[in-house]
C-alpha atoms as a PDB file:
ATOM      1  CA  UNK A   1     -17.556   5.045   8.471  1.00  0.00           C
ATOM      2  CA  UNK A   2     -17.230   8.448   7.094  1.00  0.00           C
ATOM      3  CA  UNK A   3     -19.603  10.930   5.166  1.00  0.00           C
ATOM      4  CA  UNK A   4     -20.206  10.085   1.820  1.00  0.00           C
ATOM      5  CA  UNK A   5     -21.590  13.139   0.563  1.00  0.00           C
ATOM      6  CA  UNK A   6     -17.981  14.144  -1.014  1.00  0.00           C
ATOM      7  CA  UNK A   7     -17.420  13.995  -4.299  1.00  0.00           C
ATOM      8  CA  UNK A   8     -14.265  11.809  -4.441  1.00  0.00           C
ATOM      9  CA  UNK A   9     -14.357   9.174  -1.531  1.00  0.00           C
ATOM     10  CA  UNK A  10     -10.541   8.288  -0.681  1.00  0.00           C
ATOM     11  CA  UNK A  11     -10.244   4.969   0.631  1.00  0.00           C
ATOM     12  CA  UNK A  12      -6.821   3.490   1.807  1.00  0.00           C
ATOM     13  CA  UNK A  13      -5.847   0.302   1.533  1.00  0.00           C
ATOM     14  CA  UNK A  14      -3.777  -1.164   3.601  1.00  0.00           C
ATOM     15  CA  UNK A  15      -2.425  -5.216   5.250  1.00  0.00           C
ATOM     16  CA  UNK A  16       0.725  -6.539   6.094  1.00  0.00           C
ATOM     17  CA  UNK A  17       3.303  -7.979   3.990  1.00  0.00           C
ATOM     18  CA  UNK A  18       1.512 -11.067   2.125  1.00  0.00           C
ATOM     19  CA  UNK A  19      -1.547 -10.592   2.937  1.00  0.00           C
ATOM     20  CA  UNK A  20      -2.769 -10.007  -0.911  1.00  0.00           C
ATOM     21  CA  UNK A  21      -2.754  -5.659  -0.620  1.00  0.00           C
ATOM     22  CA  UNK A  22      -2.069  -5.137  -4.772  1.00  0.00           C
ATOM     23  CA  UNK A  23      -4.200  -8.211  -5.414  1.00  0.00           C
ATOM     24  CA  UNK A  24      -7.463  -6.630  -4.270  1.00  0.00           C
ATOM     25  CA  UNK A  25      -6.282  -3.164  -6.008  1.00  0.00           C
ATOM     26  CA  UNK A  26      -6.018  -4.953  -9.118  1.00  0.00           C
ATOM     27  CA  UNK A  27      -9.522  -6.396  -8.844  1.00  0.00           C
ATOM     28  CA  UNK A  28     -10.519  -2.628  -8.137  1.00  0.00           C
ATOM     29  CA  UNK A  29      -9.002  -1.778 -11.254  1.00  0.00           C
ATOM     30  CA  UNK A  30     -10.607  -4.784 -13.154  1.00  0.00           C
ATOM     31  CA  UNK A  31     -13.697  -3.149 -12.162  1.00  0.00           C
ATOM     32  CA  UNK A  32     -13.318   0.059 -12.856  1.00  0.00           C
ATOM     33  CA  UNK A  33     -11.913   1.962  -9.797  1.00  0.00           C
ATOM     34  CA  UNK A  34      -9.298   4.693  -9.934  1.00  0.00           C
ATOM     35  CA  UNK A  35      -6.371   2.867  -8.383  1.00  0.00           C
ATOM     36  CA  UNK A  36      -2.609   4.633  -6.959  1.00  0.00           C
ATOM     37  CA  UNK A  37      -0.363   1.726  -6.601  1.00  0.00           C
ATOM     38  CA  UNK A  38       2.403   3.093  -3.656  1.00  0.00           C
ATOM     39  CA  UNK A  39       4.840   0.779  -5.538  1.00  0.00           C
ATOM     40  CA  UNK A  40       4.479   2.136  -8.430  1.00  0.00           C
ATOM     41  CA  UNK A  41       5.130   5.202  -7.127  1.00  0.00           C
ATOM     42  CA  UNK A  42       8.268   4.147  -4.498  1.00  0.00           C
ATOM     43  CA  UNK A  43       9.838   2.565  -8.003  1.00  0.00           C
ATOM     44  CA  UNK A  44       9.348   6.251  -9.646  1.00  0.00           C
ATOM     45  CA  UNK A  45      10.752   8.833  -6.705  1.00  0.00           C
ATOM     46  CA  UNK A  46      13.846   6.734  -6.824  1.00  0.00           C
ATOM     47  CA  UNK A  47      14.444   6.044 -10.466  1.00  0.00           C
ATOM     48  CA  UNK A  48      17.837   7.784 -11.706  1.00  0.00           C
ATOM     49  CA  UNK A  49      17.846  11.230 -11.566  1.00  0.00           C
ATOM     50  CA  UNK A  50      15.960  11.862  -8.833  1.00  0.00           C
ATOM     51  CA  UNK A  51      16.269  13.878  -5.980  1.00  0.00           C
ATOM     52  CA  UNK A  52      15.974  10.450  -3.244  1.00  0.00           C
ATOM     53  CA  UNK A  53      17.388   8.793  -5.961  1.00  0.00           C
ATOM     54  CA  UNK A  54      20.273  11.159  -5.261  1.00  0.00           C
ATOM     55  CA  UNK A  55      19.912  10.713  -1.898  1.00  0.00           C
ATOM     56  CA  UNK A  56      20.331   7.274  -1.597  1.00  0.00           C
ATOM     57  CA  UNK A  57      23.219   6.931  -3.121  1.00  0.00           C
ATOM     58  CA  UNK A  58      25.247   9.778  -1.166  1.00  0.00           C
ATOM     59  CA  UNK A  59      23.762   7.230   2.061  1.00  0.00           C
ATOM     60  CA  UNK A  60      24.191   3.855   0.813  1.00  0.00           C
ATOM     61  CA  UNK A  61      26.695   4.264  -1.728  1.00  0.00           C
ATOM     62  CA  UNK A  62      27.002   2.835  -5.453  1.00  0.00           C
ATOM     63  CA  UNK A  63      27.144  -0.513  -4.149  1.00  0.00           C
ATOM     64  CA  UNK A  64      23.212  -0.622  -3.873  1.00  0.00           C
ATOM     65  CA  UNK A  65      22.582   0.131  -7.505  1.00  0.00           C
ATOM     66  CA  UNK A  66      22.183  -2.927 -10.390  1.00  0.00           C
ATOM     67  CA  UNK A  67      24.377  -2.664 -13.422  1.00  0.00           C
ATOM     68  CA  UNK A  68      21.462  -0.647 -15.470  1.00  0.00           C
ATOM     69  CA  UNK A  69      21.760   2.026 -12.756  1.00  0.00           C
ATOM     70  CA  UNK A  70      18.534   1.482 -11.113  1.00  0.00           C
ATOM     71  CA  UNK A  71      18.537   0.306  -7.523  1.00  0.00           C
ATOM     72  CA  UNK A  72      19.059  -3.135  -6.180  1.00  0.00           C
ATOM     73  CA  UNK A  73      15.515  -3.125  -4.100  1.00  0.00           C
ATOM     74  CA  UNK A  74      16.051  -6.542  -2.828  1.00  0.00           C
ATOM     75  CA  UNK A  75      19.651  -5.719  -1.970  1.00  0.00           C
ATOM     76  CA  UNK A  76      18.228  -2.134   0.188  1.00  0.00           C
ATOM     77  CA  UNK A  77      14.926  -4.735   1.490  1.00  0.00           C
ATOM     78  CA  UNK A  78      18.137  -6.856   2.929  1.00  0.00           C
ATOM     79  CA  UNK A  79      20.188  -3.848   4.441  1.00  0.00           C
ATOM     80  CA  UNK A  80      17.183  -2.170   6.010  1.00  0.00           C
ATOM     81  CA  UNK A  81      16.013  -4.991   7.467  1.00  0.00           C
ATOM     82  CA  UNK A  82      18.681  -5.611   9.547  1.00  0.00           C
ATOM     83  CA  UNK A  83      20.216  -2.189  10.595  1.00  0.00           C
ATOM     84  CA  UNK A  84      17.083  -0.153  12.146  1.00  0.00           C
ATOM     85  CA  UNK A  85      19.260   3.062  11.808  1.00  0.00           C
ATOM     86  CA  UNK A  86      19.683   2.570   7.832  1.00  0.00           C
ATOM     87  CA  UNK A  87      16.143   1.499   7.617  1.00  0.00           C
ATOM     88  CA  UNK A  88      14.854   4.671   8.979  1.00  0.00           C
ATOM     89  CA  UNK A  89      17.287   7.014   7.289  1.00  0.00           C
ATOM     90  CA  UNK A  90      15.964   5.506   3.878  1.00  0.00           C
ATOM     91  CA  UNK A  91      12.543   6.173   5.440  1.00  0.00           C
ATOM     92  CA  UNK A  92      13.114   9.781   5.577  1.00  0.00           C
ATOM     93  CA  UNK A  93      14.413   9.943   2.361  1.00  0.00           C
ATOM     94  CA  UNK A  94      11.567   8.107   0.232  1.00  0.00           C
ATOM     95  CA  UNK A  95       8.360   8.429   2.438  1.00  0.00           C
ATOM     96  CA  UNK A  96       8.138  11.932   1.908  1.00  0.00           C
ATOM     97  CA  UNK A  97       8.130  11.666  -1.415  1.00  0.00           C
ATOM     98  CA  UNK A  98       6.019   8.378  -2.040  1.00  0.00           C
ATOM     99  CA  UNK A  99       3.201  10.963   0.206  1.00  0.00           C
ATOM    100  CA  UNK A 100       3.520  13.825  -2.464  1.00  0.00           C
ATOM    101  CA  UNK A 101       2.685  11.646  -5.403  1.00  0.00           C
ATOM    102  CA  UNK A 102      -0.265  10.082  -3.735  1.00  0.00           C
ATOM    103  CA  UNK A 103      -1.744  13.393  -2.499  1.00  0.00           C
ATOM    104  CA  UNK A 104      -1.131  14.646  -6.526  1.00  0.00           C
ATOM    105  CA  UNK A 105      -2.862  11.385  -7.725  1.00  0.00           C
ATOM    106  CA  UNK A 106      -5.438  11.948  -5.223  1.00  0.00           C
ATOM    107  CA  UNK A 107      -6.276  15.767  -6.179  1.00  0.00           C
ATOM    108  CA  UNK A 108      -6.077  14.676  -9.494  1.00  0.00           C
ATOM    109  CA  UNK A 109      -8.950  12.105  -9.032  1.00  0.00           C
ATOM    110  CA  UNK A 110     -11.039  15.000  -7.144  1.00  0.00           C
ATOM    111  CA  UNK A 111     -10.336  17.363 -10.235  1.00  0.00           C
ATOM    112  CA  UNK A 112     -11.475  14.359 -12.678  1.00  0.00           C
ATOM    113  CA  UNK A 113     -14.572  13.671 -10.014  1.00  0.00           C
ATOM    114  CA  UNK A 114     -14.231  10.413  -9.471  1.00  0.00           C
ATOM    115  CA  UNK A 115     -16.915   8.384  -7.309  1.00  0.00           C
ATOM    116  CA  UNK A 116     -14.095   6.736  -5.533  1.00  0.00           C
ATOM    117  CA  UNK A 117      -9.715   6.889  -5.396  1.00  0.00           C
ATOM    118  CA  UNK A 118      -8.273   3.562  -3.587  1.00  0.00           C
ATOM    119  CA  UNK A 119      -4.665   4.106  -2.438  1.00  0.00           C
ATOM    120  CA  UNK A 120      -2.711   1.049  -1.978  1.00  0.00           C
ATOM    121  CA  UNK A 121      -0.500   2.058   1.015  1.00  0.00           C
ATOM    122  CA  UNK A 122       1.423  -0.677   2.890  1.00  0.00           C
ATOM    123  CA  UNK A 123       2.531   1.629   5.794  1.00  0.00           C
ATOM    124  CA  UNK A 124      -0.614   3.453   6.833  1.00  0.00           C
ATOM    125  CA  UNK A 125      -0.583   3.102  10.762  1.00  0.00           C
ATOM    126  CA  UNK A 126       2.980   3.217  11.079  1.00  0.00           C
ATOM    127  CA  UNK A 127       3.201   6.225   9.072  1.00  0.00           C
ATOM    128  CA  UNK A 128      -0.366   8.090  11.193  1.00  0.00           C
ATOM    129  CA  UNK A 129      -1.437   8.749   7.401  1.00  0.00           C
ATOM    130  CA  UNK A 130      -4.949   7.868   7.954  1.00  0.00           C
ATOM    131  CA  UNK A 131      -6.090  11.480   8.044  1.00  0.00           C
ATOM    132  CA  UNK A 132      -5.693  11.474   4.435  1.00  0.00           C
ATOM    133  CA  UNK A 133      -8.470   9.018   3.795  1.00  0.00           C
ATOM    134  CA  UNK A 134     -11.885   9.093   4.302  1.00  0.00           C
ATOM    135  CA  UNK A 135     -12.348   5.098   4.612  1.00  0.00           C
ATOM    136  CA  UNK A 136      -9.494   2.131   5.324  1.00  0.00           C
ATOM    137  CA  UNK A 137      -9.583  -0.905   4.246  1.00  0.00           C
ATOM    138  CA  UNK A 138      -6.987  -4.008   5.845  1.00  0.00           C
ATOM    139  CA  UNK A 139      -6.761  -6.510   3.859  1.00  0.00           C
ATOM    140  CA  UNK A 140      -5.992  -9.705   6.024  1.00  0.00           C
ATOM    141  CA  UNK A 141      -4.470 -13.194   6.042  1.00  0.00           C
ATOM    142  CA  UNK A 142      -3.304 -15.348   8.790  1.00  0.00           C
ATOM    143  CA  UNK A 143       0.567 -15.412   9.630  1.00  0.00           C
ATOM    144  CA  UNK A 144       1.795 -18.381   8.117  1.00  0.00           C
ATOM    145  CA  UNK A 145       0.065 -18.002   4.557  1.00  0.00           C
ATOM    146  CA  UNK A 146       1.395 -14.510   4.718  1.00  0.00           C
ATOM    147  CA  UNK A 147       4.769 -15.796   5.207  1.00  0.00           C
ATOM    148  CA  UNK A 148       4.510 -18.580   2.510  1.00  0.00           C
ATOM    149  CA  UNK A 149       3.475 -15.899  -0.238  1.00  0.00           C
ATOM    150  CA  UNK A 150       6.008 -13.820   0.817  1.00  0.00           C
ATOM    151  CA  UNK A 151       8.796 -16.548   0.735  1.00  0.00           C
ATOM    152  CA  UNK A 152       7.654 -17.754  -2.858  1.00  0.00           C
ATOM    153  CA  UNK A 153       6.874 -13.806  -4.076  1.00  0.00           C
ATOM    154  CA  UNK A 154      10.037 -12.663  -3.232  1.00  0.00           C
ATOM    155  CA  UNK A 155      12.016 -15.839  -2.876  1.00  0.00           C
ATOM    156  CA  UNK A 156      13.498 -15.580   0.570  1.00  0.00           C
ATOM    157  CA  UNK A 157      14.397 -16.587   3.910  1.00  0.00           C
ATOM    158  CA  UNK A 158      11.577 -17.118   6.721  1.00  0.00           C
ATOM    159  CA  UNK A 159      14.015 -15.799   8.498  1.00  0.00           C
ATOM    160  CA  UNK A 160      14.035 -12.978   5.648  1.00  0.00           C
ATOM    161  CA  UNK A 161      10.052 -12.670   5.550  1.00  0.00           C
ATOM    162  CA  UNK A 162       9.655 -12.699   9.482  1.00  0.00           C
ATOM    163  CA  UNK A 163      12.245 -10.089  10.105  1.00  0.00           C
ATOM    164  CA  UNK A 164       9.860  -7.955   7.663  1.00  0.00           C
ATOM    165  CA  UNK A 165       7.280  -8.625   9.333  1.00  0.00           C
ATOM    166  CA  UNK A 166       8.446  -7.298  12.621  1.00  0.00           C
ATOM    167  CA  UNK A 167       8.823  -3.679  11.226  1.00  0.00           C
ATOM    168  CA  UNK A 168       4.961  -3.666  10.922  1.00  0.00           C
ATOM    169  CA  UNK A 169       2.384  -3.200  13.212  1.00  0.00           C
ATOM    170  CA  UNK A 170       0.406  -6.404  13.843  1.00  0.00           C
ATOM    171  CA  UNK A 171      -2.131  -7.621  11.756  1.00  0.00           C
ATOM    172  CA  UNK A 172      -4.643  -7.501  14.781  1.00  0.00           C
ATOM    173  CA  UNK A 173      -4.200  -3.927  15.486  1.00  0.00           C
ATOM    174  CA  UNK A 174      -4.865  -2.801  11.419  1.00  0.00           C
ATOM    175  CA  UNK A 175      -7.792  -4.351  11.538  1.00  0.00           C
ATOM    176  CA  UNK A 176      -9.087  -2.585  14.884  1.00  0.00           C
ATOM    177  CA  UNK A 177      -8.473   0.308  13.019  1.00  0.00           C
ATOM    178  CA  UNK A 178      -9.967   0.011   9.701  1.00  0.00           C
ATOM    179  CA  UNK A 179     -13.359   0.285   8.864  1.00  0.00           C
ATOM    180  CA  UNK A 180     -13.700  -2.821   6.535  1.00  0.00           C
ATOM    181  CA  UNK A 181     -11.732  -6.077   6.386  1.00  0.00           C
ATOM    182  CA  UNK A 182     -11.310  -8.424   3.757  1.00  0.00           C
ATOM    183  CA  UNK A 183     -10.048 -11.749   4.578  1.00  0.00           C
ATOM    184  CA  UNK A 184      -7.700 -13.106   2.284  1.00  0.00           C
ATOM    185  CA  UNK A 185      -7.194 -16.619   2.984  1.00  0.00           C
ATOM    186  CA  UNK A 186      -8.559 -18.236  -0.149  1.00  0.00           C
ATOM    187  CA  UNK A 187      -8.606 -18.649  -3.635  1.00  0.00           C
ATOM    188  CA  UNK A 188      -8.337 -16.146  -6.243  1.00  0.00           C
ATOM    189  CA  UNK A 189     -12.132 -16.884  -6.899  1.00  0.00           C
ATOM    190  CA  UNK A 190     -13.114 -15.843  -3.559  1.00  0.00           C
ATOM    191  CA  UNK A 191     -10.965 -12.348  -3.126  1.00  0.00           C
ATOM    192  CA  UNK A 192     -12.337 -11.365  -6.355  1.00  0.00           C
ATOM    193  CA  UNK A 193     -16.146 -12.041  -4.718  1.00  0.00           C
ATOM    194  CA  UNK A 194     -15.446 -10.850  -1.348  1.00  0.00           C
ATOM    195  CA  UNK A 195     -14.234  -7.332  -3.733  1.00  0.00           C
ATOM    196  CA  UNK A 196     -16.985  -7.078  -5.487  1.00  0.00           C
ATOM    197  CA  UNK A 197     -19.182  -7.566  -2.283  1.00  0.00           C
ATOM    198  CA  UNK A 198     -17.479  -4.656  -1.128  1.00  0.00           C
ATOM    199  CA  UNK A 199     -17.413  -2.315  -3.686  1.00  0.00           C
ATOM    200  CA  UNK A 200     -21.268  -3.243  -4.483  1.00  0.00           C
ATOM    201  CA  UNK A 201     -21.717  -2.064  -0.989  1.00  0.00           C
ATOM    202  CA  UNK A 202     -19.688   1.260  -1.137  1.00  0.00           C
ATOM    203  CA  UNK A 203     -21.668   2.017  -4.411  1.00  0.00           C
ATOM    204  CA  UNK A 204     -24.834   1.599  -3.196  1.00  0.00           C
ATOM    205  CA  UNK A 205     -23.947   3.515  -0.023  1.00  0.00           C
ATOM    206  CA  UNK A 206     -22.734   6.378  -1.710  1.00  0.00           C
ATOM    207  CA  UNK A 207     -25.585   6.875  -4.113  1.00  0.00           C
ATOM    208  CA  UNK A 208     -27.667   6.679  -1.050  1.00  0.00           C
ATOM    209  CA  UNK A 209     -25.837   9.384   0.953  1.00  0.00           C
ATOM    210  CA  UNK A 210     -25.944  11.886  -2.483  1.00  0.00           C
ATOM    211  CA  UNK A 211     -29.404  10.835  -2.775  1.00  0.00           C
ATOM    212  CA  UNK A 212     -30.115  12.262   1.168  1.00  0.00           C
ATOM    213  CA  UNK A 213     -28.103  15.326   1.027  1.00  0.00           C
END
């Protein structure tokens, strides 16, 4: 676990596909964390206008966008996930951007001194981000509940939902990595204890660590 004697503790948080990521940021928020939703900002880097906005379309072509001119996510979701070569050419066009806007949330919460900044951020590992963050949280679920939430969330295939899951790194090996885990295999009830558990404990560990320096 890392120093808490900094003024703004930045703590990823990270899980596969289904495993309830935005669920335990929106507890956080509930609480009264500062909370950067990646989706959030992936929706605004490529809303019309933008420079991967721009991007995209030169790639992909019109075909990918709805009839309000936004893009067709699901439609890009279904591309990517079965031509690796389009998958990572979108890749280089959005990731760089999605990491800009969290670094500028980020500094922004260090500027505002907040006790704490949790980053939801899907692709941690694959994307060696980690040495943005102080702590890292995975946020875990076993396969098959993962794959039902994903089916009903976004209302596809298993076929669909298991091809996205093969683009990310196991399950087993984000949790080797992080420093905390939350299991998410329950109800509602017991994700938002198990998160207040949690943040209780990174409260209390931080005032301790300010209190020693």
């Amino acid at each position: 676990m890392q120093d808490y004697k900094k003024k703004t503790i930045k703590v990823a948080v990270t899980g596969n596909a289904g495993s309830g990521k935005t669920s335990v940021c929106n507890i956080l928020k509930k609480m009264g964390a500062q909370v950067v939703f990646s989706d959030v900002i992936a929706r605004e880097v490529v809303s019309p206008g933008t420079p991967a906005y721009k991007n995209i379309i030169n790639f992909f072509g019109k075909g990918v966008l709805k009839e309000n001119g936004f893009l067709n996510r699901k439609m890009l979701r279904s591309i990517i996930a079965n031509d690796d070569s389009a998958r990572k050419t979108l890749e280089k066009i959005v990731h760089p951007e999605i990491i800009k806007f969290i670094q500028l949330k980020m500094n922004k919460a260090e500027k505002d001194v907040k006790r704490f900044v949790f980053v939801e951020i899907p692709l941690l590992f694959e994307l060696c981000l980690e040495y943005l963050f102080d702590l890292v949280i995975t946020v875990s679920a076993d396969y098959e509940l993962r794959i039902e939430r994903l089916m009903c969330r976004d209302k596809v295939s298993r076929y669909d939902a298991e091809s996205l899951f093969s683009l990310q790194m196991p399950e087993e090996e984000k949790i080797k990595r992080a420093e905390l885990v939350i299991k998410n295999n329950g109800s509602i009830e017991q994700l938002i204890k198990s998160v207040e558990v949690l943040y209780s404990e990174l409260i209390r560990k931080y005032e301790k660590s300010i209190e020693s320096a």
